[in-house]
Protein backbone atom coordinates (compact mmCIF):
# COMPACT_ATOMS: atom_id res chain seq x y z
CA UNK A 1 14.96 7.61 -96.61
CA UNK A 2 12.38 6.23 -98.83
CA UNK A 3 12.52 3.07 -100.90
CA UNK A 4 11.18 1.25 -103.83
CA UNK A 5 12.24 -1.75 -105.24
CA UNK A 6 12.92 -0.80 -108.57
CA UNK A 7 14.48 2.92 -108.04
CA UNK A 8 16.20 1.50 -105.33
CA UNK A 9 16.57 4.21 -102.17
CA UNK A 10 16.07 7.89 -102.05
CA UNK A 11 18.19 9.72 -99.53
CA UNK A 12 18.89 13.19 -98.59
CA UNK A 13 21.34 14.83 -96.29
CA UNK A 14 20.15 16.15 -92.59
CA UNK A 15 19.85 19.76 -93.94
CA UNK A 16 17.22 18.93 -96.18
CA UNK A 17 15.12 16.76 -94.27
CA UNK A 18 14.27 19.33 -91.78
CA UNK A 19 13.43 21.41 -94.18
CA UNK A 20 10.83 18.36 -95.62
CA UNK A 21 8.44 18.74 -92.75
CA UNK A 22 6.92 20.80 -95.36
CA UNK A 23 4.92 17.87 -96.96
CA UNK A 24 4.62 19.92 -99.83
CA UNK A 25 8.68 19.71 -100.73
CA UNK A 26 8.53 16.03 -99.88
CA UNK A 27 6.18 15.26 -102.72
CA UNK A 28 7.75 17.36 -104.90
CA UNK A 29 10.92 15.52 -104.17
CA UNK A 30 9.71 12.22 -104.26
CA UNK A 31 7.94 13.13 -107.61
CA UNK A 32 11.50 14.29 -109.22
CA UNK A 33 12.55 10.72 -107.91
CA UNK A 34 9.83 8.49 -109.15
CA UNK A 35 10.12 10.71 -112.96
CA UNK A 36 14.00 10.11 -112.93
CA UNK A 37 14.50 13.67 -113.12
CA UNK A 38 17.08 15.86 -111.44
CA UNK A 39 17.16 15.89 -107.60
CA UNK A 40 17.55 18.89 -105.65
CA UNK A 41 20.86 19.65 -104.20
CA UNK A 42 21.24 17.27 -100.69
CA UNK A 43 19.02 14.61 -102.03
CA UNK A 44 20.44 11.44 -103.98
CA UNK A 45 18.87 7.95 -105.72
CA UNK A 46 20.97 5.61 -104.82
CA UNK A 47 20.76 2.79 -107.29
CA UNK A 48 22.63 0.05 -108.72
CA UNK A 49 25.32 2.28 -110.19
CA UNK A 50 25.29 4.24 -106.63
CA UNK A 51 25.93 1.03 -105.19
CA UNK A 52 28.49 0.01 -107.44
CA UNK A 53 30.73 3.69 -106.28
CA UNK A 54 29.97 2.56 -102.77
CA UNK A 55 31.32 -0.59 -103.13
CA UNK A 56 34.61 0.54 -105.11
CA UNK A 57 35.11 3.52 -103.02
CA UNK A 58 35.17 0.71 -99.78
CA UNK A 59 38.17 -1.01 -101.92
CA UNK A 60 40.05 2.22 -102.57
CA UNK A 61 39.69 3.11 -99.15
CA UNK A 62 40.47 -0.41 -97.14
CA UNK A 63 41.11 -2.75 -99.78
CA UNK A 64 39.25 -5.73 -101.31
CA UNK A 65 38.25 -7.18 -97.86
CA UNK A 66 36.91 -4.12 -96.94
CA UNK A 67 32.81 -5.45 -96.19
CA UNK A 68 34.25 -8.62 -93.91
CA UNK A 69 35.74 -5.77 -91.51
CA UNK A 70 33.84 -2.80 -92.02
CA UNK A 71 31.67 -1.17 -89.06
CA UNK A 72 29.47 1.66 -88.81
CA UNK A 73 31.52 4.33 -89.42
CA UNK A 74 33.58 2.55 -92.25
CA UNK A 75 30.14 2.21 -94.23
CA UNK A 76 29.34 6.25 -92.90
CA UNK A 77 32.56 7.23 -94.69
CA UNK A 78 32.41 4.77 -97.94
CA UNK A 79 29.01 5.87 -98.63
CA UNK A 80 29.89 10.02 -97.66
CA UNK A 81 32.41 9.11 -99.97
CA UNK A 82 30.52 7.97 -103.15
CA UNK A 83 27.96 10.36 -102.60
CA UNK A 84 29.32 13.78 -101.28
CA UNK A 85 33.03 13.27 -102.50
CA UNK A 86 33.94 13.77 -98.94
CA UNK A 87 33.24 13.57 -95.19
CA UNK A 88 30.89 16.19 -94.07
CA UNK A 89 29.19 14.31 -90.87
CA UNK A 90 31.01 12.62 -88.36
């Protein structure tokens, strides 16, 4: 995961990291990222508006006090969630 404090974080999912050892694909990748332009499938900018879905998918799933009691795998499925539209690891 990479991060810059103005785009925020960019994330991709475990498939596409291995294929990243290519250091080729990861500059392309982080290029499409810093140019705001279309990710590739797996990878996703999570910004203030991705943080915003996070945060009301951890109310629809356990309710408004949902960050006082939330572990691990409560974040791992609130952010799967927002991002993927489901659970896919874990």
């Amino acid at each position: 995961m990479l991060q810059d404090p103005k785009l925020g974080w960019l994330a991709c999912e475990r498939s596409v990291t291995k294929e990243m050892t290519d250091s080729s694909r990861l500059v392309v990748i982080k290029d499409l990222w810093y140019t705001n332009q279309l990710l590739p499938s797996g990878c996703f900018a999570i910004d203030k508006e991705v943080a915003a879905r996070i945060y009301e998918e951890g109310i629809r799933l356990c309710g408004c006090d949902w960050e006082d009691n939330a572990d691990n795998e409560v974040y791992d499925r609130v952010v799967q969630m927002a991002l993927l539209g489901e659970i896919r690891y874990g």
